[in-house]
C-alpha atoms as a PDB file:
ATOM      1  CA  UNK A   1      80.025  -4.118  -4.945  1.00  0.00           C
ATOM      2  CA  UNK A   2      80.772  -6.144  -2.055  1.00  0.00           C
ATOM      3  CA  UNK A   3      78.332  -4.643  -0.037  1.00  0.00           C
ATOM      4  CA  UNK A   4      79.780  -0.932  -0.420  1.00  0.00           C
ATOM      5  CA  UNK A   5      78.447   2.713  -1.752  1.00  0.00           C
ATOM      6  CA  UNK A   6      80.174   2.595  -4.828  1.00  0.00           C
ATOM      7  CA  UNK A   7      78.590   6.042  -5.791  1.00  0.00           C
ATOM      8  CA  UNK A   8      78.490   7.635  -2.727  1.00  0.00           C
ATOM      9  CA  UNK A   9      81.505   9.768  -3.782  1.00  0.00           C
ATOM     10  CA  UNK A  10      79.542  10.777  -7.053  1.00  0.00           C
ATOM     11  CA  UNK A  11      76.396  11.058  -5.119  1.00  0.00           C
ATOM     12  CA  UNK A  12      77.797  13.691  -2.148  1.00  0.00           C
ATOM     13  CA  UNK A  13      79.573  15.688  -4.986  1.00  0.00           C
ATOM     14  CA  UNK A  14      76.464  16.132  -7.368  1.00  0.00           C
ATOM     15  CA  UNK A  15      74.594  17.268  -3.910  1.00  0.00           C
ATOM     16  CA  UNK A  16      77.532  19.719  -3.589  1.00  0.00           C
ATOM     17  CA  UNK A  17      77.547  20.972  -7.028  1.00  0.00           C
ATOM     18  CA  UNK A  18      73.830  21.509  -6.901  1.00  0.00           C
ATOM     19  CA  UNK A  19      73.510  23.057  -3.884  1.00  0.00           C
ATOM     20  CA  UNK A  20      76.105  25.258  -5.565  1.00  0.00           C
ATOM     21  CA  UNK A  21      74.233  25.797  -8.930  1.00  0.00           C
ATOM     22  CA  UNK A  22      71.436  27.923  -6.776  1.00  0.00           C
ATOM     23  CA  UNK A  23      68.880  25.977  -8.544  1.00  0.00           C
ATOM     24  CA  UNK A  24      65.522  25.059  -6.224  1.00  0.00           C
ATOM     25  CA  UNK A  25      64.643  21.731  -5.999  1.00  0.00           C
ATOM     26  CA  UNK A  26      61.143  22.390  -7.597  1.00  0.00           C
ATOM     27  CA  UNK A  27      63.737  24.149 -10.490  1.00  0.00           C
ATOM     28  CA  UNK A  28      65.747  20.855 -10.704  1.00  0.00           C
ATOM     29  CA  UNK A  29      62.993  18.872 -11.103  1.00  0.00           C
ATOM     30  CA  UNK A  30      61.538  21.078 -14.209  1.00  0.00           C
ATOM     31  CA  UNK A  31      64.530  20.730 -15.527  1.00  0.00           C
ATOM     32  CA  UNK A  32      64.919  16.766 -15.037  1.00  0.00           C
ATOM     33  CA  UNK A  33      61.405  16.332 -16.161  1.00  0.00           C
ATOM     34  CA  UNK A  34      61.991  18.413 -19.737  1.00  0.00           C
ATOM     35  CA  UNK A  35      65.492  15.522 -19.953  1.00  0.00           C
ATOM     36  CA  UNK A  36      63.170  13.140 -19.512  1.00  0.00           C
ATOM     37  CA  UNK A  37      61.066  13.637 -22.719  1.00  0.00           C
ATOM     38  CA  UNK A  38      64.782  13.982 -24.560  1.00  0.00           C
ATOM     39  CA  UNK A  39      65.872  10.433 -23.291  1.00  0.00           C
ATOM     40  CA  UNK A  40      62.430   8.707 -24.079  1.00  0.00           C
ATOM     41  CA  UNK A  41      62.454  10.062 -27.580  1.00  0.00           C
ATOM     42  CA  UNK A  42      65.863   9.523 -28.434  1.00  0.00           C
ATOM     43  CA  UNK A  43      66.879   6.371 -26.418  1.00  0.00           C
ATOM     44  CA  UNK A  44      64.589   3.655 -28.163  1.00  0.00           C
ATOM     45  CA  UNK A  45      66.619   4.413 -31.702  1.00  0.00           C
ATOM     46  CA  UNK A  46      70.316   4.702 -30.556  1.00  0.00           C
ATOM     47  CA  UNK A  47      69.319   1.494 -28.412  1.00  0.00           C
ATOM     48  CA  UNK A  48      67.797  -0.154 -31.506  1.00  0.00           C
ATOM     49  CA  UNK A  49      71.047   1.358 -34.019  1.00  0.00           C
ATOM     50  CA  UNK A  50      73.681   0.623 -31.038  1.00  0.00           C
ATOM     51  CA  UNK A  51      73.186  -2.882 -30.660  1.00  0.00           C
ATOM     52  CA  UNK A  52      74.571  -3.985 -33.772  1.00  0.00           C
ATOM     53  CA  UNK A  53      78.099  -4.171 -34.256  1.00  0.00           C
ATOM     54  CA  UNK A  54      78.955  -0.177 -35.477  1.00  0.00           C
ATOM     55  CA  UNK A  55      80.469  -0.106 -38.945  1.00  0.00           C
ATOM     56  CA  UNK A  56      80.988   2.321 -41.776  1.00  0.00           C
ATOM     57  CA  UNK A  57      76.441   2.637 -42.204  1.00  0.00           C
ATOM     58  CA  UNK A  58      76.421   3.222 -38.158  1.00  0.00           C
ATOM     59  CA  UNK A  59      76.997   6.954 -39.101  1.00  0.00           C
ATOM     60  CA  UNK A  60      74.427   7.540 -41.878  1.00  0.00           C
ATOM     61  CA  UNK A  61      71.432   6.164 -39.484  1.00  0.00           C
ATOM     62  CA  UNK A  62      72.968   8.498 -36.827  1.00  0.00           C
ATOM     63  CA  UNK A  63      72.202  11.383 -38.972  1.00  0.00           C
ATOM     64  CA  UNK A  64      68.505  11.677 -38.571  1.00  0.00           C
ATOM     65  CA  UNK A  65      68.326  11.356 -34.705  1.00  0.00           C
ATOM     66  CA  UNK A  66      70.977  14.765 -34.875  1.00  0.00           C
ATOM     67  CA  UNK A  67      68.353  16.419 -37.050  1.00  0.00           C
ATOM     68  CA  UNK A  68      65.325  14.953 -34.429  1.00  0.00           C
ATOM     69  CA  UNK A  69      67.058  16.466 -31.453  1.00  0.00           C
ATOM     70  CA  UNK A  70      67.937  19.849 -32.967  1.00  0.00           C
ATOM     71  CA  UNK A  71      64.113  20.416 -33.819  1.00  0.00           C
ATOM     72  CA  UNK A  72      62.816  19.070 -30.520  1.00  0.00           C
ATOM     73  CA  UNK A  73      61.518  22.060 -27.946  1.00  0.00           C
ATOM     74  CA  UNK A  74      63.529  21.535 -24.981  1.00  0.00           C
ATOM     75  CA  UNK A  75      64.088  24.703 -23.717  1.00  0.00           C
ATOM     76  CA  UNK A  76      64.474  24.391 -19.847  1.00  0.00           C
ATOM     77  CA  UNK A  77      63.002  26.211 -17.600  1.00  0.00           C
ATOM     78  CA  UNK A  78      65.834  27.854 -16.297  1.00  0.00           C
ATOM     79  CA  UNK A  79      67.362  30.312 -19.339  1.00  0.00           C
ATOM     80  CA  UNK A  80      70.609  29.989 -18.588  1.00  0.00           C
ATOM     81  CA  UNK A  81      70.684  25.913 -19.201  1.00  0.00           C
ATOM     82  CA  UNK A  82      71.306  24.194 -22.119  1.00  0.00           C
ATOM     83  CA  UNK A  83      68.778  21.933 -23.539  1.00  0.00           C
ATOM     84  CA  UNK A  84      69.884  18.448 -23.247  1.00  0.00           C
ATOM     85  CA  UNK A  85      68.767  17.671 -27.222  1.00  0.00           C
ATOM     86  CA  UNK A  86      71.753  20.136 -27.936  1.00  0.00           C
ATOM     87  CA  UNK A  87      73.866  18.733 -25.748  1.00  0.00           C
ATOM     88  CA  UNK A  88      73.556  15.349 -27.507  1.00  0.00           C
ATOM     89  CA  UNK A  89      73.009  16.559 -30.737  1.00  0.00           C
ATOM     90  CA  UNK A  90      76.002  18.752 -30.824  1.00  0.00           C
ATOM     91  CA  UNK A  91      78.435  15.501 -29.425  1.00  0.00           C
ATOM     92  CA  UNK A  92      76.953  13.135 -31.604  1.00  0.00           C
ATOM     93  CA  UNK A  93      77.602  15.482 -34.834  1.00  0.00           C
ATOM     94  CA  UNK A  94      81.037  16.360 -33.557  1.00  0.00           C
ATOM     95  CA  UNK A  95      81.556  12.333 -33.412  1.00  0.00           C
ATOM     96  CA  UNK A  96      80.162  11.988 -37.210  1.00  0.00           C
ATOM     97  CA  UNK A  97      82.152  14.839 -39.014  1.00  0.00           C
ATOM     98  CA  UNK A  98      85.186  13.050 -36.900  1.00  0.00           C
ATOM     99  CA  UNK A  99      84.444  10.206 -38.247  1.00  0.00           C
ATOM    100  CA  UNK A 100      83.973  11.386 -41.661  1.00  0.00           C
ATOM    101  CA  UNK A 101      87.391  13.164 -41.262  1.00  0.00           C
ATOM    102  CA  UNK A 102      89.016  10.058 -39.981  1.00  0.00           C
ATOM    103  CA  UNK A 103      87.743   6.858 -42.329  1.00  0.00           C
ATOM    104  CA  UNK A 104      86.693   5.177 -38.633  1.00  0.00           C
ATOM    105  CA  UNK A 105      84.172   5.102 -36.374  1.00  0.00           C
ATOM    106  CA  UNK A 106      86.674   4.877 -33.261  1.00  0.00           C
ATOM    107  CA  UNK A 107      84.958   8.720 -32.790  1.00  0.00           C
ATOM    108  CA  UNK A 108      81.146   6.806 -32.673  1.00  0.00           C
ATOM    109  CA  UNK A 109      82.410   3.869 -30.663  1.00  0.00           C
ATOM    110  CA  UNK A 110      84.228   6.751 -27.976  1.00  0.00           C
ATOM    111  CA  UNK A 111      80.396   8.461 -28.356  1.00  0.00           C
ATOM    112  CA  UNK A 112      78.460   5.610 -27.789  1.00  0.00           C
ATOM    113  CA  UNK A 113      80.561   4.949 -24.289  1.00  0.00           C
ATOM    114  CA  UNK A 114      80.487   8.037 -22.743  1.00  0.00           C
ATOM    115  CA  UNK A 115      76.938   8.619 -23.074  1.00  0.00           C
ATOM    116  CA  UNK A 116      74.973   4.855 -22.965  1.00  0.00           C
ATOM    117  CA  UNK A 117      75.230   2.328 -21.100  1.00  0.00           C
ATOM    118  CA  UNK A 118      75.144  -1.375 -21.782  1.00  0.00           C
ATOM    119  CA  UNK A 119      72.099  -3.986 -20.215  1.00  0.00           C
ATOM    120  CA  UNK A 120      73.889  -6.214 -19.267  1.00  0.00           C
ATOM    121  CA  UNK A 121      70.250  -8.237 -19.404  1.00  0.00           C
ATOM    122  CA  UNK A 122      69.138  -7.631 -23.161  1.00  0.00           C
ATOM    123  CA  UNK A 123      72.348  -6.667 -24.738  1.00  0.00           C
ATOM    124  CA  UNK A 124      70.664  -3.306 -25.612  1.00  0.00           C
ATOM    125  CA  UNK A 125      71.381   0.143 -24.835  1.00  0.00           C
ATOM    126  CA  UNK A 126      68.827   1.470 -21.599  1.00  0.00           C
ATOM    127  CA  UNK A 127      68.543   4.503 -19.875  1.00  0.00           C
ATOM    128  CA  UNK A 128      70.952   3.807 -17.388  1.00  0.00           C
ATOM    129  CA  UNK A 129      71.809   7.549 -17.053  1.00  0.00           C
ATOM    130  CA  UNK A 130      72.016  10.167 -14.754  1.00  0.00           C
ATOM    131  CA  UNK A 131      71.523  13.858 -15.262  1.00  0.00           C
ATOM    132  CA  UNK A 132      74.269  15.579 -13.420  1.00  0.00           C
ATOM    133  CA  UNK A 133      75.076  19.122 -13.504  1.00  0.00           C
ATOM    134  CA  UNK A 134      79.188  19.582 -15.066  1.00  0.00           C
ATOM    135  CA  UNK A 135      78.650  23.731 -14.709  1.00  0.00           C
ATOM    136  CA  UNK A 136      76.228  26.249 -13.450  1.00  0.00           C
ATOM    137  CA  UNK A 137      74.814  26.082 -16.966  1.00  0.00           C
ATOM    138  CA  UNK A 138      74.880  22.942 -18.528  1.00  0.00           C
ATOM    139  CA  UNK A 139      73.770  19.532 -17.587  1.00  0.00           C
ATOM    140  CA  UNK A 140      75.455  16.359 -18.748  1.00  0.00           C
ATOM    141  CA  UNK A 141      74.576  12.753 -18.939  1.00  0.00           C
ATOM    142  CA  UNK A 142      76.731  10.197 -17.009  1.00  0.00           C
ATOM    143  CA  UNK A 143      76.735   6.632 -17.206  1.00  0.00           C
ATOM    144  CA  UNK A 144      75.766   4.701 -13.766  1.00  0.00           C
ATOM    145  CA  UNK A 145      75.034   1.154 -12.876  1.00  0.00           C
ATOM    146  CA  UNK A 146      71.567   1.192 -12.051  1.00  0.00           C
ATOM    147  CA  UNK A 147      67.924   1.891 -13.119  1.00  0.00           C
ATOM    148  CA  UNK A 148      66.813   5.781 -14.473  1.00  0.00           C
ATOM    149  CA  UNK A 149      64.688   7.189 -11.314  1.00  0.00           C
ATOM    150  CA  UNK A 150      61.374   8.625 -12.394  1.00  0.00           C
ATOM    151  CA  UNK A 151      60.327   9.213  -9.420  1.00  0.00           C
ATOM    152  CA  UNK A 152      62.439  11.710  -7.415  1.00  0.00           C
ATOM    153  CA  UNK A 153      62.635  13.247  -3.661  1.00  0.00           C
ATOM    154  CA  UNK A 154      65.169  16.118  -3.787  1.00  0.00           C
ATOM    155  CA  UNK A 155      65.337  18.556  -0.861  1.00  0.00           C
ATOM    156  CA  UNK A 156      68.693  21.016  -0.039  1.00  0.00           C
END
């Protein structure tokens, strides 16, 4: 915007926080390359089930890409990190049984915005996300404006 690092903030304190986290940046990129394979298979359906409106059926076609990411092999390299298929699968369950509970989808609409982000292009859901480390042991995807990296120089 207007010429200015918009993420630089972001940027200096995901540096921080994995400097921090110990990890080695051949480590990180293991680790970014196993997310990877979780985005690519789960992105083209929530993009393709996200860019109708979200109503009552939203949930019900949810329900299979929970069960795909709990049986996908994700395991990091690292032990003590959780695989990113749980980490979605888990918040996109908690969202359904919410919304279950509830009689609304607010919980799938609050979902859907924390962890995709619009094309502003296409109208469709992309993988404008970032994998940034929220603890020592967990990573977490944020939304950014921008494209998904694949290719990646990370030195500490």
């Amino acid at each position: 915007m207007n010429g200015e690092y918009t993420h630089l903030n972001d940027t200096l304190r995901s540096i921080s926080e994995l400097k921090k986290s110990g990890l080695t940046s051949d480590e990180l990129i293991a680790v970014l390359d196993v997310n990877d394979v979780v985005l690519d298979g789960a992105e083209p359906k929530l993009a393709e089930i996200f860019a109708a409106r979200i109503s009552k059926t939203t949930g019900d076609q949810l329900v299979p890409i929970v069960e795909k990411l709990r049986k996908q092999n994700d395991q990091p390299p690292i032990p003590t990190i959780t695989p990113l298929s749980r980490i979605i699968s888990d918040s996109l369950e908690h969202a359904l049984d919410e919304a279950v509970i509830s009689g609304k989808t607010t919980s799938i609409t609050l979902w859907k915005n924390n962890w995709l982000k619009k094309n502003d292009k296409t109208n469709l859901f992309s993988n404008l996300v970032t994998v940034r480390p929220t603890t020592l042991t967990q990573f977490r995807l944020l939304p950014i404006s921008g494209t998904h990296a694949r290719s990646r120089t990370i030195r500490f």
